[in-house]
N, C-alpha and C. Protein backbone atom coordinates (compact mmCIF):
# COMPACT_ATOMS: atom_id res chain seq x y z
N UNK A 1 99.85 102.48 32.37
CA UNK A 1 100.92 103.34 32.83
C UNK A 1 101.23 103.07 34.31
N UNK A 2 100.09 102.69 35.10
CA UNK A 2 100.78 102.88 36.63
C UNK A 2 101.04 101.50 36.75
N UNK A 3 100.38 100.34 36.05
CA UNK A 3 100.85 99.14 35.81
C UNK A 3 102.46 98.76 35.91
N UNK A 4 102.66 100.00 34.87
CA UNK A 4 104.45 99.70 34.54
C UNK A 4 105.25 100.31 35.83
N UNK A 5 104.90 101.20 36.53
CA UNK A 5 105.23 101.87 37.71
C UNK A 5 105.17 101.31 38.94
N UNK A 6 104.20 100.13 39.17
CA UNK A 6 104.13 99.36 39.71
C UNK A 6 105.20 98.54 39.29
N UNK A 7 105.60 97.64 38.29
CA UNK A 7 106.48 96.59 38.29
C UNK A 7 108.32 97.13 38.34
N UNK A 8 107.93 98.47 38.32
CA UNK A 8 109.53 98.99 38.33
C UNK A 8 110.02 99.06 39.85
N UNK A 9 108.78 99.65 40.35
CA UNK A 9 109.22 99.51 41.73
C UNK A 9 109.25 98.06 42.75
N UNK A 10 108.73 97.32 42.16
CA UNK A 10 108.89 95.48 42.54
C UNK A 10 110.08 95.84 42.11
N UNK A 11 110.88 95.56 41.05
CA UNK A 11 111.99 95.00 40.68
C UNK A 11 113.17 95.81 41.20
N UNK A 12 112.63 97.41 41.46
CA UNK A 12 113.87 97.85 42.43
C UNK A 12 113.70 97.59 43.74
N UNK A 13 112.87 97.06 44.33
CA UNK A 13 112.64 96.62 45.74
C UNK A 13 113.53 95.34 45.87
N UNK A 14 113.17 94.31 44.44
CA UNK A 14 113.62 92.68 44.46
C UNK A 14 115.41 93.27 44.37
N UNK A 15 115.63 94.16 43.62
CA UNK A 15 117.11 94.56 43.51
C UNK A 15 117.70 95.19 44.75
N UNK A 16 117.09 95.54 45.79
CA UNK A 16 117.84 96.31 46.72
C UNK A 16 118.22 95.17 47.71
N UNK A 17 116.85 94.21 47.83
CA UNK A 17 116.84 93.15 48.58
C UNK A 17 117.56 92.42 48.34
N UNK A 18 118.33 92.19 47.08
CA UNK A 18 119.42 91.06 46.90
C UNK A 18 120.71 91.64 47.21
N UNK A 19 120.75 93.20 47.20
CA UNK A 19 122.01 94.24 47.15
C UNK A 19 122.47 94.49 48.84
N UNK A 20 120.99 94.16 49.60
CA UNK A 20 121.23 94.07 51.31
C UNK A 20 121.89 92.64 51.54
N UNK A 21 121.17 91.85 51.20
CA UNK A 21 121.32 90.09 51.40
C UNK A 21 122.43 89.85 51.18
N UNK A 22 123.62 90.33 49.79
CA UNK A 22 124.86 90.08 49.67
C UNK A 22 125.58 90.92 50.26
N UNK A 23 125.06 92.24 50.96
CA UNK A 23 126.12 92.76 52.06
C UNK A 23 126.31 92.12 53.33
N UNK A 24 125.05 91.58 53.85
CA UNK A 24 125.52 91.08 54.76
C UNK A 24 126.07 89.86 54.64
N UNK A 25 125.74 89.12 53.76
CA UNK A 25 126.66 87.28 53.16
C UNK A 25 128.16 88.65 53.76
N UNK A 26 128.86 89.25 52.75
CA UNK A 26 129.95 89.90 53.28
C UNK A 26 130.41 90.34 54.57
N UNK A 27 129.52 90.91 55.23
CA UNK A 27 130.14 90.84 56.88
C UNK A 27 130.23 90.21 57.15
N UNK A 28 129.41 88.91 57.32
CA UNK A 28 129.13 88.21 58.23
C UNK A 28 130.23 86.74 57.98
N UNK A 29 131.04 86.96 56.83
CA UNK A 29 132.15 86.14 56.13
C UNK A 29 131.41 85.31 55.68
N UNK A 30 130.80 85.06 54.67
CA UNK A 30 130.14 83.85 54.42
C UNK A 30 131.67 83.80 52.81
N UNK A 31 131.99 85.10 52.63
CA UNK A 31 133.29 84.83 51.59
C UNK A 31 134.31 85.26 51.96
N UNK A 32 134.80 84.45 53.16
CA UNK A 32 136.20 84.69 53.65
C UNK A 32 137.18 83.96 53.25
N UNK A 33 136.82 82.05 53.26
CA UNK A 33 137.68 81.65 52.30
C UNK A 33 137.06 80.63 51.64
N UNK A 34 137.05 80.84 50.37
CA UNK A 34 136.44 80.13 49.36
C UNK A 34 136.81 78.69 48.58
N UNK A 35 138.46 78.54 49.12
CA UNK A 35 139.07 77.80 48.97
C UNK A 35 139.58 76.91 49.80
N UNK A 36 139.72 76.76 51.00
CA UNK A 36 139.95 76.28 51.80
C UNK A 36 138.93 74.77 52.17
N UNK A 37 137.51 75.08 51.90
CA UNK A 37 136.68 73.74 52.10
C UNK A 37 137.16 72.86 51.65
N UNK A 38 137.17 72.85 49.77
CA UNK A 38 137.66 71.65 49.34
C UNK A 38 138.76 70.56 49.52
N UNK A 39 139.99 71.64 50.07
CA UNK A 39 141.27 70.84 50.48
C UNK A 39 140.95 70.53 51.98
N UNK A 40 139.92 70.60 52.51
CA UNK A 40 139.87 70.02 53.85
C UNK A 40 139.62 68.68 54.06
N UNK A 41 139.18 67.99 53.00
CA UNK A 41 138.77 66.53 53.07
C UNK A 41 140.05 65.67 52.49
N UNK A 42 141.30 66.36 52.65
CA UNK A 42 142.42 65.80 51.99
C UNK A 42 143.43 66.02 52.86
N UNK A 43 142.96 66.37 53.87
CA UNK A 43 143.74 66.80 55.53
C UNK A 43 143.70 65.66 56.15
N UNK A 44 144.99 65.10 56.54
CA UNK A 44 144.87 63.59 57.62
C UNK A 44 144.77 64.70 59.00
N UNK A 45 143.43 64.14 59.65
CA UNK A 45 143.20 64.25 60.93
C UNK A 45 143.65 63.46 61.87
N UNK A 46 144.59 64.06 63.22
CA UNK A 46 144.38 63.30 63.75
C UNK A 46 143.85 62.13 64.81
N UNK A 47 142.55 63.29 65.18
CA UNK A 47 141.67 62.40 65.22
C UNK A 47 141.07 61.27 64.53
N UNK A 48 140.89 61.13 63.64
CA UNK A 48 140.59 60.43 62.59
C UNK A 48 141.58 59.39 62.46
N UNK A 49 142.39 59.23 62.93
CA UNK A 49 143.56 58.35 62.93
C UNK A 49 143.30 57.25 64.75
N UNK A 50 143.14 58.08 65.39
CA UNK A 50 142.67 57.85 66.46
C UNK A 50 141.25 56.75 66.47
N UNK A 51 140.74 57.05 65.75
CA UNK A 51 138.88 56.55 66.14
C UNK A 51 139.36 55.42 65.55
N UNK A 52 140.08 55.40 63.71
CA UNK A 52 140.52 54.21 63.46
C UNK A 52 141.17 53.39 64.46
N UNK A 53 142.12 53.60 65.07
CA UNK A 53 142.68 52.64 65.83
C UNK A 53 141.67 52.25 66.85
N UNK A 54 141.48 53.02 67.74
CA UNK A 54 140.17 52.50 68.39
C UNK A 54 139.03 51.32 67.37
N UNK A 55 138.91 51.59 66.76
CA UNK A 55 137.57 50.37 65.95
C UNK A 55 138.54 49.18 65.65
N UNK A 56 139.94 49.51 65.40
CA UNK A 56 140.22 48.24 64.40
C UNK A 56 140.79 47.48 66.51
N UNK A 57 141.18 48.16 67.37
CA UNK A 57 141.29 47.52 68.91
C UNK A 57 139.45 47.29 68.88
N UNK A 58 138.85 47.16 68.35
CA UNK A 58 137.29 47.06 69.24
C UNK A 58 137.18 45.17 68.15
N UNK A 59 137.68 45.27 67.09
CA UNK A 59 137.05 43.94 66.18
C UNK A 59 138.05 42.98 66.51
N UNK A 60 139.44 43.22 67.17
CA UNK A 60 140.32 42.50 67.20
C UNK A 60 139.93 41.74 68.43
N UNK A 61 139.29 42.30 69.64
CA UNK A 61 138.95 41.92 70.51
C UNK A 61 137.59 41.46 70.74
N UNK A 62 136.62 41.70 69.78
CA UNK A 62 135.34 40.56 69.33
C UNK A 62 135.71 39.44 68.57
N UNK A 63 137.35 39.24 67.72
CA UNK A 63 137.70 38.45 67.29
C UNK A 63 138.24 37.18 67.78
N UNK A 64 139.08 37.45 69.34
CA UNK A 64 139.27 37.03 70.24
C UNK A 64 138.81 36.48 71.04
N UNK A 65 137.57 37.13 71.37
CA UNK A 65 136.71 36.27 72.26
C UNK A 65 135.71 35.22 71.69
């Protein structure tokens, strides 16, 4: 009997602890936008446009010399 009283109160402890843990994921925005990551790697940067030109001026001019 106190066996079972024991494991009820683990599992409402393990339940409150996951019920705190996802309030704060919520403040703290961890689900603000959920969608937005994936289309970020499909964004021309333009930096990224930049560094290219820089490397392809860095081989043209080891090519040269």
């Amino acid at each position: 009997m106190s066996s079972m009283i024991i494991l009820i109160l683990i599992s409402l402890s393990f339940g409150l602890a996951a019920w705190f843990l996802f309030l704060w994921a919520v403040k703290s925005g961890q689900f603000d936008d959920v969608e937005r990551p994936k289309y970020r790697m499909l964004d021309d940067d333009e930096s990224d446009k930049d560094q290219e030109k820089e490397k392809g001026k860095e081989k043209n001019t080891k090519s040269d010399a």
